[in-house]
C-alpha atoms as a PDB file:
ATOM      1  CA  UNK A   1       0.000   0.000   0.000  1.00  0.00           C
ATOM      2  CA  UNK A   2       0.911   3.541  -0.112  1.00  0.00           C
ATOM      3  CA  UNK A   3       2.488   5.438   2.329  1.00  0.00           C
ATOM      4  CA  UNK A   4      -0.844   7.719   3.048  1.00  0.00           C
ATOM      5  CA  UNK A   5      -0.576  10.113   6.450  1.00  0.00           C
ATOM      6  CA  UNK A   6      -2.779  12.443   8.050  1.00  0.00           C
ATOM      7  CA  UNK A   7      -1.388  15.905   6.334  1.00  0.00           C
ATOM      8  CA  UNK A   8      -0.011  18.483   8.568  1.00  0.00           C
ATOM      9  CA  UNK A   9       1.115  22.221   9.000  1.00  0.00           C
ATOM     10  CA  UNK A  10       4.329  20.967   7.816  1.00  0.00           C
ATOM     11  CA  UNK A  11       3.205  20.182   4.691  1.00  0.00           C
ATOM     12  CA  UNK A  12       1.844  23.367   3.273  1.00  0.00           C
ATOM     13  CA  UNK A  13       4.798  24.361   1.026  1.00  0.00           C
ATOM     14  CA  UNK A  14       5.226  21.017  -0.683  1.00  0.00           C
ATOM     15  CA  UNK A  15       1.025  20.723  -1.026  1.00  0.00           C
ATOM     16  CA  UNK A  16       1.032  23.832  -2.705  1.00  0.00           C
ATOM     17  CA  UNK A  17       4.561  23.531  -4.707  1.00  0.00           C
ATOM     18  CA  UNK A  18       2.728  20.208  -6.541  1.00  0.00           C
ATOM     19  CA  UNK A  19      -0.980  21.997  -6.693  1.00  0.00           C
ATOM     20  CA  UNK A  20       0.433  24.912  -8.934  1.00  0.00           C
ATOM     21  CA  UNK A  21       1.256  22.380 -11.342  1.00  0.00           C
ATOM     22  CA  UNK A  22      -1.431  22.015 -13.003  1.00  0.00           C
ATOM     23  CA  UNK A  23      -3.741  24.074 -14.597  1.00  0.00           C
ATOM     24  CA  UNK A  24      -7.123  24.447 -12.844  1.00  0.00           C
ATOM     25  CA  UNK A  25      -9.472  26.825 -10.937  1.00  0.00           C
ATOM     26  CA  UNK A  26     -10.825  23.916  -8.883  1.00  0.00           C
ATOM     27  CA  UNK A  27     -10.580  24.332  -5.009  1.00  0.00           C
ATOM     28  CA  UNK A  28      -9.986  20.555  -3.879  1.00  0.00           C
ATOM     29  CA  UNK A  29      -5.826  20.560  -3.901  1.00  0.00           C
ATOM     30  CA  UNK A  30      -5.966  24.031  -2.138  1.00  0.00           C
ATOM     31  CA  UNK A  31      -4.055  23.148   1.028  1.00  0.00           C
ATOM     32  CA  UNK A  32      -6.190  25.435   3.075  1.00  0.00           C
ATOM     33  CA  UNK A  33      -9.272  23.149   1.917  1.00  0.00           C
ATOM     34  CA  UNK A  34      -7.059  19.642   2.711  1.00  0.00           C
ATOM     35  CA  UNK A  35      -5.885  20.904   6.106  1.00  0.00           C
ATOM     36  CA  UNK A  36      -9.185  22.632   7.445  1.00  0.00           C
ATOM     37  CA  UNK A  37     -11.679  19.829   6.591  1.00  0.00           C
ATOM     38  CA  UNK A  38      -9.157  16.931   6.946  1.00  0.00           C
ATOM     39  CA  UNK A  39     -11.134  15.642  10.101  1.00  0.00           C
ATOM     40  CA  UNK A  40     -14.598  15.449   8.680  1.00  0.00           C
ATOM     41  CA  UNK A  41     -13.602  13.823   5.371  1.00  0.00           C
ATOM     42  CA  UNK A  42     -10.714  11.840   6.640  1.00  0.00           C
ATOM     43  CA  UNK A  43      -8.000  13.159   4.662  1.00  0.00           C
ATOM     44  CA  UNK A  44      -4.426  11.737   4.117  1.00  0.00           C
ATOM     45  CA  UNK A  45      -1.538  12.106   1.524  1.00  0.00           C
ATOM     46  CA  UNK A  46       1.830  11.107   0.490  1.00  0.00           C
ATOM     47  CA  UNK A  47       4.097  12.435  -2.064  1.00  0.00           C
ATOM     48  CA  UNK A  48       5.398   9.886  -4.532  1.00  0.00           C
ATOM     49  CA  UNK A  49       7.381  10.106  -7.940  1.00  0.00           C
ATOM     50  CA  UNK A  50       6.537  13.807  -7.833  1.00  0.00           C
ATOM     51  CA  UNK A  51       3.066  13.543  -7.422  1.00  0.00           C
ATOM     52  CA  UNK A  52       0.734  14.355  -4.288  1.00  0.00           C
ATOM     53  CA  UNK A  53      -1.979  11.591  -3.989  1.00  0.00           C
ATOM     54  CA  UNK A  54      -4.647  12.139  -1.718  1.00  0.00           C
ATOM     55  CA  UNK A  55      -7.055   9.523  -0.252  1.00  0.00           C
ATOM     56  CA  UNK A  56     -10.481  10.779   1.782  1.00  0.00           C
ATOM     57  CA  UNK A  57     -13.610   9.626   2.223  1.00  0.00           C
ATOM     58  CA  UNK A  58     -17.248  10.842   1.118  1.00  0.00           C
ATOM     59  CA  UNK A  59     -19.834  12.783   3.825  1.00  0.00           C
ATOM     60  CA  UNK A  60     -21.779  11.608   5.313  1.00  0.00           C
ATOM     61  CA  UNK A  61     -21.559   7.838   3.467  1.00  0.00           C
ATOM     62  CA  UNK A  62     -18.004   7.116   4.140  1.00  0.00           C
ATOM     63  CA  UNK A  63     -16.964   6.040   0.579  1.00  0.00           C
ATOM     64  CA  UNK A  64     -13.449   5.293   0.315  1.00  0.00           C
ATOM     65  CA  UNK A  65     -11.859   7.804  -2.688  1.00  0.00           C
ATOM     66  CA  UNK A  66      -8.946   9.475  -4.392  1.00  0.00           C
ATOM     67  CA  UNK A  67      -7.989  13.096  -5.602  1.00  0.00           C
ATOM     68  CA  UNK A  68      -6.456  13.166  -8.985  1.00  0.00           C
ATOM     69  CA  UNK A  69      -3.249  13.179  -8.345  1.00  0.00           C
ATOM     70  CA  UNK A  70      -1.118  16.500  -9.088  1.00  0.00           C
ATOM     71  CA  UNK A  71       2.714  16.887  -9.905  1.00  0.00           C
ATOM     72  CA  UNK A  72       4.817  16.490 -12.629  1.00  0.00           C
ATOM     73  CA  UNK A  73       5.761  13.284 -14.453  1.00  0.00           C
ATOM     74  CA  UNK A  74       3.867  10.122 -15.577  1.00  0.00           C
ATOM     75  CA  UNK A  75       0.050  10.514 -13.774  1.00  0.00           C
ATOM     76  CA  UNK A  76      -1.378   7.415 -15.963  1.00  0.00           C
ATOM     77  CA  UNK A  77       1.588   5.463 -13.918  1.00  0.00           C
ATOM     78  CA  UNK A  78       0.662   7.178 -10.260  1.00  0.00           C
ATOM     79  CA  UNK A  79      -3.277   6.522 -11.486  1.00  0.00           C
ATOM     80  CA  UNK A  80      -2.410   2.536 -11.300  1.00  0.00           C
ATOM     81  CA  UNK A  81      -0.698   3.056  -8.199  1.00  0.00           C
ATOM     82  CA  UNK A  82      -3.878   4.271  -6.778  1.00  0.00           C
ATOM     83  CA  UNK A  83      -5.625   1.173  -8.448  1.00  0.00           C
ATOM     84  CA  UNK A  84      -3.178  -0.966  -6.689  1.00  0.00           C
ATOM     85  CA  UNK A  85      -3.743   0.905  -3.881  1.00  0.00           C
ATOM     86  CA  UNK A  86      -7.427   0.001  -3.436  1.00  0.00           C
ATOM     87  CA  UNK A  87      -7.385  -3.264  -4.047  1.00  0.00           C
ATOM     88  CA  UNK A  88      -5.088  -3.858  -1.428  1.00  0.00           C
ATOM     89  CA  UNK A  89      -7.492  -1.817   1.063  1.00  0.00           C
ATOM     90  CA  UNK A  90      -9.853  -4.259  -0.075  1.00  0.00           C
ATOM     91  CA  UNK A  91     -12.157  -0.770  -0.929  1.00  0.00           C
ATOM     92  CA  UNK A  92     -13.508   0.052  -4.937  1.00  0.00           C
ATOM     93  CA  UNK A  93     -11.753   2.591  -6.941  1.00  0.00           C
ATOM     94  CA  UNK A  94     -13.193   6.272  -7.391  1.00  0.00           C
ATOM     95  CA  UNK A  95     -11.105   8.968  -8.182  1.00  0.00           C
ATOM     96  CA  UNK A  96     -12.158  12.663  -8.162  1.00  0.00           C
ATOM     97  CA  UNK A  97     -11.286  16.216  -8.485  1.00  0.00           C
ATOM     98  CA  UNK A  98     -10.634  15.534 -12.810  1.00  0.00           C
ATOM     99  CA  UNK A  99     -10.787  19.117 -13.962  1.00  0.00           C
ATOM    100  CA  UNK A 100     -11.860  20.439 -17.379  1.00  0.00           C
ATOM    101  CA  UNK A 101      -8.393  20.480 -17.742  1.00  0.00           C
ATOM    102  CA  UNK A 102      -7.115  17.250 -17.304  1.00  0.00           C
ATOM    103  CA  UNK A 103     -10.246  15.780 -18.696  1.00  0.00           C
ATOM    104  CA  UNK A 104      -8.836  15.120 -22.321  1.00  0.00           C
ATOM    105  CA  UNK A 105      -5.461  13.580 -20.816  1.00  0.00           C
ATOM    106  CA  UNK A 106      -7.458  11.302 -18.624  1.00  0.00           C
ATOM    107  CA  UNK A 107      -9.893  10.380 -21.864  1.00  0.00           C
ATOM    108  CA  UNK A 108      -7.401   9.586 -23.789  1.00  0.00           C
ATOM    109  CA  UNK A 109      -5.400   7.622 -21.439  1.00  0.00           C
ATOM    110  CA  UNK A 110      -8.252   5.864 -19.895  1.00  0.00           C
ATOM    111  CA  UNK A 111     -10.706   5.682 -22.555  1.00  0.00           C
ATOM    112  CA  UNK A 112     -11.746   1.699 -21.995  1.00  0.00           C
ATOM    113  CA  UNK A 113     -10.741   1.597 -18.459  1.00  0.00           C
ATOM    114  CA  UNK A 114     -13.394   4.359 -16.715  1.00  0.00           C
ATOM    115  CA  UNK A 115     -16.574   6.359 -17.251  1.00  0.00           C
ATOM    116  CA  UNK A 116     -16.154   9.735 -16.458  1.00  0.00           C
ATOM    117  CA  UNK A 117     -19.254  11.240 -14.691  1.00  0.00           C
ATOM    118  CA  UNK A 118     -19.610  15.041 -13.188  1.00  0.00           C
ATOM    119  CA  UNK A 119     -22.509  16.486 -10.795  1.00  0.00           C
ATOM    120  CA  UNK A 120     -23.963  19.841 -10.629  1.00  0.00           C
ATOM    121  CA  UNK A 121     -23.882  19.917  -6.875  1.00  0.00           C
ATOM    122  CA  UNK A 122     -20.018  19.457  -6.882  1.00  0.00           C
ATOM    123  CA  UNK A 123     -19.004  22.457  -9.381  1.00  0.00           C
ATOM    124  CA  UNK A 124     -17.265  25.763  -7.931  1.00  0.00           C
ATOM    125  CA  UNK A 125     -18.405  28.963  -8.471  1.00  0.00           C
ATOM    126  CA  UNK A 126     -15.868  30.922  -9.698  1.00  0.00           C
ATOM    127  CA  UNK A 127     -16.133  34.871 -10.738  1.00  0.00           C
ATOM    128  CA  UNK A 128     -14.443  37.676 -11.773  1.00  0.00           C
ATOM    129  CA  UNK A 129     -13.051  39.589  -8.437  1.00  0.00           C
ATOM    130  CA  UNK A 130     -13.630  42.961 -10.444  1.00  0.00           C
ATOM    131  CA  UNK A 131     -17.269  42.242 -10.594  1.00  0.00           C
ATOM    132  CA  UNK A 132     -17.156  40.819  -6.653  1.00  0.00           C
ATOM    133  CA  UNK A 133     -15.734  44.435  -6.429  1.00  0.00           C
ATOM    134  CA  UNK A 134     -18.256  46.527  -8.207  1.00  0.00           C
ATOM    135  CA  UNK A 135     -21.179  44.968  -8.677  1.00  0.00           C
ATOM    136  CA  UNK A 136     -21.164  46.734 -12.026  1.00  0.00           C
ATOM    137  CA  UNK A 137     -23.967  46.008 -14.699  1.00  0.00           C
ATOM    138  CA  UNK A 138     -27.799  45.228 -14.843  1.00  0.00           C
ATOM    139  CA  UNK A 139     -27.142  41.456 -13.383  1.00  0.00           C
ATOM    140  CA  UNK A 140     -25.735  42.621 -10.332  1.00  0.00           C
ATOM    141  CA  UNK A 141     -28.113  45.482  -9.135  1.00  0.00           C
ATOM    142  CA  UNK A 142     -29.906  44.099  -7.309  1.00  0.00           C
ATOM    143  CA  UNK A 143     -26.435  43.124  -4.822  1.00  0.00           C
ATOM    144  CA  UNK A 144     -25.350  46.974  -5.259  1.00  0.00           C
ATOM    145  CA  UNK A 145     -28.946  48.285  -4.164  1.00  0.00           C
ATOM    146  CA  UNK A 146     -28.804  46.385  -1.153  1.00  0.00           C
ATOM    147  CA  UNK A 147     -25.029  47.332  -0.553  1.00  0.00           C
ATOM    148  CA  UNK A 148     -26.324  50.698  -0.695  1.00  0.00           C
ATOM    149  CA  UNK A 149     -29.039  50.643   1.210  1.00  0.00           C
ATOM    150  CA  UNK A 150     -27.082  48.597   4.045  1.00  0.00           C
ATOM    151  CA  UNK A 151     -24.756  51.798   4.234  1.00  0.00           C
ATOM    152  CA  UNK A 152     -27.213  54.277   4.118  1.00  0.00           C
ATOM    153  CA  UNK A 153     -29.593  52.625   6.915  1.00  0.00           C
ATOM    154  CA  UNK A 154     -26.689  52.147   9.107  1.00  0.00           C
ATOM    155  CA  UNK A 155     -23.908  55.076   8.091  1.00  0.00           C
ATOM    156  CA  UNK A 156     -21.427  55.444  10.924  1.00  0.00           C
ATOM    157  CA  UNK A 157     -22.440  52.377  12.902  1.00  0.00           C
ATOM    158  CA  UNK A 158     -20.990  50.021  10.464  1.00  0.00           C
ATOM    159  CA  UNK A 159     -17.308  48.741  10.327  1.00  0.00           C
ATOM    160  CA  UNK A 160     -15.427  46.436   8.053  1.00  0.00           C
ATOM    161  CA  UNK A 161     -12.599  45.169  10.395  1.00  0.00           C
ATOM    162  CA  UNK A 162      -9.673  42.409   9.408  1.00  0.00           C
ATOM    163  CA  UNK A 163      -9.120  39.280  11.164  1.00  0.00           C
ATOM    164  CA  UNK A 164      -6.151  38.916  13.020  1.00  0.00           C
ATOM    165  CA  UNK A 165      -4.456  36.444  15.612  1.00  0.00           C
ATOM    166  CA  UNK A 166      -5.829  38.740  18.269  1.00  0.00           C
ATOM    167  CA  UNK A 167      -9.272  38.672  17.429  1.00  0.00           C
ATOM    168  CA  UNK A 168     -10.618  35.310  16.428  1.00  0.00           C
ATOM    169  CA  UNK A 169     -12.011  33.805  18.969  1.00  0.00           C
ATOM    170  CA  UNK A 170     -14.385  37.070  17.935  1.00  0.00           C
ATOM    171  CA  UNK A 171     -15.427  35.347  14.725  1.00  0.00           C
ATOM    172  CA  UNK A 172     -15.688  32.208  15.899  1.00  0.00           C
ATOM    173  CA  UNK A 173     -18.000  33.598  18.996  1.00  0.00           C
ATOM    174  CA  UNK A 174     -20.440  34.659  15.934  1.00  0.00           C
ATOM    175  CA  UNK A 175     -20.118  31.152  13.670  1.00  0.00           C
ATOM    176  CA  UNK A 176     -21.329  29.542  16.808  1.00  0.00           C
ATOM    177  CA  UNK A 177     -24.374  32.386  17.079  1.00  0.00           C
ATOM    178  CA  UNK A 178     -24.678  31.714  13.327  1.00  0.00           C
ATOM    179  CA  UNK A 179     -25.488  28.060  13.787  1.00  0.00           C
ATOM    180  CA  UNK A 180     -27.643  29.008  17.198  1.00  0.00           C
ATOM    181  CA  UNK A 181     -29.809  31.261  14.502  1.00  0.00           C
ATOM    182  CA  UNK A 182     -30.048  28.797  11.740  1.00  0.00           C
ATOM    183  CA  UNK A 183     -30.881  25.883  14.252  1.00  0.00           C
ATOM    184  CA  UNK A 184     -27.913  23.702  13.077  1.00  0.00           C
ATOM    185  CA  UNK A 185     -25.971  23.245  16.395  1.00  0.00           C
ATOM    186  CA  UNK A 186     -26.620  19.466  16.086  1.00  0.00           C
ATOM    187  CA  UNK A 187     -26.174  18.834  12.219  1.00  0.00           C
ATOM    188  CA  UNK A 188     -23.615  16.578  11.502  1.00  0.00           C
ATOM    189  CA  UNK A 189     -22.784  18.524   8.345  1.00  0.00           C
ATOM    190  CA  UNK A 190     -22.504  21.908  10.223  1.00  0.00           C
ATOM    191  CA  UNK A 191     -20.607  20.156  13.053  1.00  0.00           C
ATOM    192  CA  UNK A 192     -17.763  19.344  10.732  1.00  0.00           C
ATOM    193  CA  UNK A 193     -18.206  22.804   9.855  1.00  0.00           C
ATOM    194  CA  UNK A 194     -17.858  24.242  13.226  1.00  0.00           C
ATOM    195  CA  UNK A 195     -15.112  21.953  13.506  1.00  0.00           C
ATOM    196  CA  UNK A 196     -13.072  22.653  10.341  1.00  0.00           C
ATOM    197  CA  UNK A 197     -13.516  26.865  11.139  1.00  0.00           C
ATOM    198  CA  UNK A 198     -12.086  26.524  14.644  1.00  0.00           C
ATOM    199  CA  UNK A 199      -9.118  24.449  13.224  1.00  0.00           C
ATOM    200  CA  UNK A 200      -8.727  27.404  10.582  1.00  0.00           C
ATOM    201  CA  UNK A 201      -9.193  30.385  12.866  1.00  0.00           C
ATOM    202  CA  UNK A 202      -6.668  28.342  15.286  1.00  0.00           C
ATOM    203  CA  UNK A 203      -4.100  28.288  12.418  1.00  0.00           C
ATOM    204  CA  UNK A 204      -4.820  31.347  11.064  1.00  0.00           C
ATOM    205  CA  UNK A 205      -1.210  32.444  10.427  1.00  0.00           C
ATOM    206  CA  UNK A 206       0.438  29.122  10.085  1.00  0.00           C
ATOM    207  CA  UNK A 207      -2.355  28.627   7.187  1.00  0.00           C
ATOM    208  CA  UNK A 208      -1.819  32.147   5.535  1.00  0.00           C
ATOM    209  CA  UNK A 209      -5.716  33.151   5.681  1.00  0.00           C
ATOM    210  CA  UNK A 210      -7.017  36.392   5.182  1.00  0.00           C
ATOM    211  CA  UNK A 211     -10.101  37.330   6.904  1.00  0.00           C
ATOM    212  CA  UNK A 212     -12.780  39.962   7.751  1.00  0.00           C
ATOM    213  CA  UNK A 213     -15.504  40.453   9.839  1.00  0.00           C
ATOM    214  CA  UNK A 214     -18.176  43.594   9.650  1.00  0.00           C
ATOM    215  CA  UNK A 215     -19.828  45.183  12.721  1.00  0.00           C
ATOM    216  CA  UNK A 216     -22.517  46.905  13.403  1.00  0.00           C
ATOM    217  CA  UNK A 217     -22.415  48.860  16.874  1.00  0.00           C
ATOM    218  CA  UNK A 218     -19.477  46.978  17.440  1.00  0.00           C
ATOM    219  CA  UNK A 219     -21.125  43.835  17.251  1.00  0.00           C
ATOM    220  CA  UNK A 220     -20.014  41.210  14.796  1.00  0.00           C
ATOM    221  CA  UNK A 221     -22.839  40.198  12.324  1.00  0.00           C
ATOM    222  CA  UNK A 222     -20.794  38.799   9.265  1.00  0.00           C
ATOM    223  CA  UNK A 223     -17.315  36.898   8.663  1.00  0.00           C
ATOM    224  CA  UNK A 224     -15.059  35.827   5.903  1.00  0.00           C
ATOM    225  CA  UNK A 225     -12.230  33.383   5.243  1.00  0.00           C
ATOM    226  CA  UNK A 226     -10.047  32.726   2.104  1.00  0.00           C
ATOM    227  CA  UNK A 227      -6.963  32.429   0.915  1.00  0.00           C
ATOM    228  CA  UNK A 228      -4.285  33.374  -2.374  1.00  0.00           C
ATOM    229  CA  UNK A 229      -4.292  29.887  -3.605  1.00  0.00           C
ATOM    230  CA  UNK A 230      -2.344  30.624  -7.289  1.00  0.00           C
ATOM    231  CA  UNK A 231      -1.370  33.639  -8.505  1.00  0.00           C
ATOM    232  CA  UNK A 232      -4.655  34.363 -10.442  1.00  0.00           C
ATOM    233  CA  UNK A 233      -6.660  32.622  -7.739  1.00  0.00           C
ATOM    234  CA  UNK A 234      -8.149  33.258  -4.646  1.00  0.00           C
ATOM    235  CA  UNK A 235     -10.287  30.664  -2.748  1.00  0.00           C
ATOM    236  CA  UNK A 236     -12.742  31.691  -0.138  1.00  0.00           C
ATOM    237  CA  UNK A 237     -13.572  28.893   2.162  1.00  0.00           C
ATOM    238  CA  UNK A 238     -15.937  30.152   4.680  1.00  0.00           C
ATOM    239  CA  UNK A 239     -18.600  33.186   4.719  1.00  0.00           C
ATOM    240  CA  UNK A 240     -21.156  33.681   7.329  1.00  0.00           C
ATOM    241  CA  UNK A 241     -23.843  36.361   8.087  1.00  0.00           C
ATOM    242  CA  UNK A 242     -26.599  37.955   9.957  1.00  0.00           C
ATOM    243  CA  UNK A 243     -29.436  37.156   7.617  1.00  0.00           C
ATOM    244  CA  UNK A 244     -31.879  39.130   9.247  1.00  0.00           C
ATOM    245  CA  UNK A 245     -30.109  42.264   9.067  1.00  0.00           C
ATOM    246  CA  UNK A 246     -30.454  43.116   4.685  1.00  0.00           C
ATOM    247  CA  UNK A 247     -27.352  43.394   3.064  1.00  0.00           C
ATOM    248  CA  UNK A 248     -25.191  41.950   5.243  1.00  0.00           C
ATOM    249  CA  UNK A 249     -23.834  39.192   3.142  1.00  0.00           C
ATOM    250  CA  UNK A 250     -23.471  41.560   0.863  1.00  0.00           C
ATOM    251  CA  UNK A 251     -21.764  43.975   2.135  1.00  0.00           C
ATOM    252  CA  UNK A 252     -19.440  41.204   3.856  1.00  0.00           C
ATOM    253  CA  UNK A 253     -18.965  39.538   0.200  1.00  0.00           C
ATOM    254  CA  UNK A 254     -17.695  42.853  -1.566  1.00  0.00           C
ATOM    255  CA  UNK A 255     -15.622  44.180   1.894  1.00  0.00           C
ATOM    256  CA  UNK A 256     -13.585  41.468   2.131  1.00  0.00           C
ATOM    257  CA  UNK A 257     -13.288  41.028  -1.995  1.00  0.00           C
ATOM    258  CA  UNK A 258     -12.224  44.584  -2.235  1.00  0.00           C
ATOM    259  CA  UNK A 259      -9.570  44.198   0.828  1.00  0.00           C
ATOM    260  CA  UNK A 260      -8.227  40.925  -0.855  1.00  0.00           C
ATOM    261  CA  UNK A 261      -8.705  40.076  -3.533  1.00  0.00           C
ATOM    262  CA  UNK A 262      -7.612  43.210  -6.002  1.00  0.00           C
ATOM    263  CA  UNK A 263      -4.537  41.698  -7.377  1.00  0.00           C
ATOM    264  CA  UNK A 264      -6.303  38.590  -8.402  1.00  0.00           C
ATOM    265  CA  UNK A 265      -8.127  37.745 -11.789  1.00  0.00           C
ATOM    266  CA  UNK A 266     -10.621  34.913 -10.415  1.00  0.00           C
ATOM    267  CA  UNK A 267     -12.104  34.462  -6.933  1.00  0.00           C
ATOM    268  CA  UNK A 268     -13.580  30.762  -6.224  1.00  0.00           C
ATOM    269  CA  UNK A 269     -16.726  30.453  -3.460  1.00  0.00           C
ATOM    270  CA  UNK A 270     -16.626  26.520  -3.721  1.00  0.00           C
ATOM    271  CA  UNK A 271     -19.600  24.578  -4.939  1.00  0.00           C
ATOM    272  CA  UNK A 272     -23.298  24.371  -3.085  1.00  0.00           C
ATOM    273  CA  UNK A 273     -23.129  21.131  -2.107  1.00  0.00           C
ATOM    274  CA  UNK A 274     -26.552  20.714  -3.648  1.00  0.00           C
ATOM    275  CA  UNK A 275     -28.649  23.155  -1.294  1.00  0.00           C
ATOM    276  CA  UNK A 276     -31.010  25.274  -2.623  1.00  0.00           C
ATOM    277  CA  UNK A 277     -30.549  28.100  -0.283  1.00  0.00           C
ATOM    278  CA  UNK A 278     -26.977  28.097  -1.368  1.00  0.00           C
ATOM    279  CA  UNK A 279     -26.990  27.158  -5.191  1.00  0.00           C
ATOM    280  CA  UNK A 280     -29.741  30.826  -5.454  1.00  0.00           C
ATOM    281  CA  UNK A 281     -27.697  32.398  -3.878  1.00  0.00           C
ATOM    282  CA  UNK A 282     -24.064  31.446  -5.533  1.00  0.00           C
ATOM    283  CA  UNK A 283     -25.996  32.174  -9.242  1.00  0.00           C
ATOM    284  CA  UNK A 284     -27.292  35.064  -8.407  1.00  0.00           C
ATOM    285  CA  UNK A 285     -23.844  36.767  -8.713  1.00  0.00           C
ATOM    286  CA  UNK A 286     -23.420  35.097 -12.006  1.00  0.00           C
ATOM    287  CA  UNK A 287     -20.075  33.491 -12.018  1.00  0.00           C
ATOM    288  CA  UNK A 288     -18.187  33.972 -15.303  1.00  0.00           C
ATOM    289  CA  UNK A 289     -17.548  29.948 -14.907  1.00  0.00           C
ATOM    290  CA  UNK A 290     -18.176  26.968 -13.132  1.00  0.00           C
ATOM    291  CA  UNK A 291     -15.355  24.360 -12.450  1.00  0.00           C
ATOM    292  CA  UNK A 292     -16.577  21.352 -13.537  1.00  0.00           C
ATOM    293  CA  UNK A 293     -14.880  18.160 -11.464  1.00  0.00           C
ATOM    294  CA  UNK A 294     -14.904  14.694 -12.888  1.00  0.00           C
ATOM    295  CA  UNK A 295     -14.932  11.551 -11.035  1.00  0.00           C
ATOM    296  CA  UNK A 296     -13.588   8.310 -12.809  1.00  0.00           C
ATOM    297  CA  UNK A 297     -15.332   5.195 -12.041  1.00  0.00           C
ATOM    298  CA  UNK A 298     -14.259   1.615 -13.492  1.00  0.00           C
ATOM    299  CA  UNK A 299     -16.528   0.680 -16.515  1.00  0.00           C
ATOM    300  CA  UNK A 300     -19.095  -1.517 -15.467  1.00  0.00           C
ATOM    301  CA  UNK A 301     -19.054  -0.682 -11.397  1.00  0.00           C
ATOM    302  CA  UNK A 302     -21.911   1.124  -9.832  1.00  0.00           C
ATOM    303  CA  UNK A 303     -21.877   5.022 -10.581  1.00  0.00           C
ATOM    304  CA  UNK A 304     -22.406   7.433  -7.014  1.00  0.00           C
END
């Protein structure tokens, strides 16, 4: 078998050395996303003949699977490895995380060996930061009236504020209110959640995040969390607001985008996971693409 380990802060350098080696928008070999979620889908990974192979497992089904792997040299080669890999776990092959890409490569290779299948629910939304910035055009009026209207209503009592070491446990004070609000304190999704922010806002600097939080009266009612993941790319991981008080995602969304994310081309807010809360919301800023991931699956086994 493969030497697989649970990843550390150690390995952020080497992650992301092997990540920016291919070309993709796709959020899954951010090392950010690995490290802060590692708990809740079970994530290891070993480096071998210049690739970085992951192994994780689904949520909340438990279905054993791999991450493309990333690197330089002979992925068909690393691909079997993986094969061999499973079989010795005694566990069926899936692979994930094939971008748009790498899709041709893969089809080519592994035309009569796997069906390659993608799902609405797992594509990232992925915009242009100017537009995250400005809110220009017809499509996105809507998002500037209520920006407006949020700093008209409460002019002088607002504050945009970054996250720091030193304040936190502040944020993390109002994820926990956020999940009082929404009545999600004993989902198992949102646990993992709760659990992957804390390990984030715990790491903050070791992990090279960039946050924000706005407050109104000094009180916290929204919070960001992202990170530079290429040099066109910016991922933001985790965004949470008031949503009683209008405009305060809003207003959170284009803060922390304007603090951020101005020397970047492309900002990524991950996929909606198939809610429909979330999905609305995510198209309703129009993103100028979605990243697509494949998942290979043996011919002839049992699609997800």
């Amino acid at each position: 078998m493969l030497p697989f380990r649970k990843i550390t802060l150690e390995d952020k350098a080497e992650v992301e050395r092997h990540a920016t080696m291919i070309p993709t928008h796709l959020c899954e070999h951010c090392f950010v996303d690995l490290y802060i979620w590692k708990d809740h889908y079970n994530t290891e990974i070993c480096f071998h003949n210049g690739f970085l192979l992951v192994r994780c497992t689904s949520f909340p089904d438990g279905i054993p699977m791999y991450l493309a792997p990333v690197g330089e040299g002979d992925f068909a080669a690393e691909v079997a490895q993986l094969q061999q890999d499973a079989a010795e776990r005694g566990v069926d092959f899936l692979m994930t995380s094939i971008s748009e890409e790498m899709l041709p490569s893969y089809q080519n290779v592994f035309a009569d060996t796997f069906d390659f299948v993608t799902s609405e629910d797992a594509a990232d939304y992925i915009y242009l930061s100017e537009k995250l910035q400005t809110l220009s055009g017809k499509k996105l009026q809507s998002k500037r009236n209520l920006v407006n209207r949020f700093q008209a209503a409460y002019e002088g009592r607002w504050e945009y504020i970054p996250i720091t070491p030193d304040n936190t446990e502040q944020a993390y004070a109002f994820h926990l209110k956020w999940c009082e609000q929404n009545g999600c304190m004993r989902n198992q999704s949102f646990m993992g959640e709760t659990c992957a922010i804390k390990l984030a806002l715990d790491s903050f600097s070791a992990l090279d995040l960039r946050g924000g939080m706005l407050l109104l009266d000094g009180e916290t009612i929204a919070f960001t969390l992202g990170c530079r993941a290429r040099e066109d790319l910016f991922v933001v991981q985790i965004e949470k607001a008031d949503h009683e008080i209008a405009g305060a995602y809003q207003m959170i969304n284009q803060q922390f985008v304007l603090a951020n994310c101005t020397g970047v081309q492309y900002v990524n807010r991950e996929e909606d996971l198939g809610l429909e809360g979330l999905r609305k919301a995510k198209r309703s800023y129009y993103p100028v693409f979605y990243g697509q991931k494949y998942t290979a699956i043996p011919k002839g086994a049992k699609t997800l």
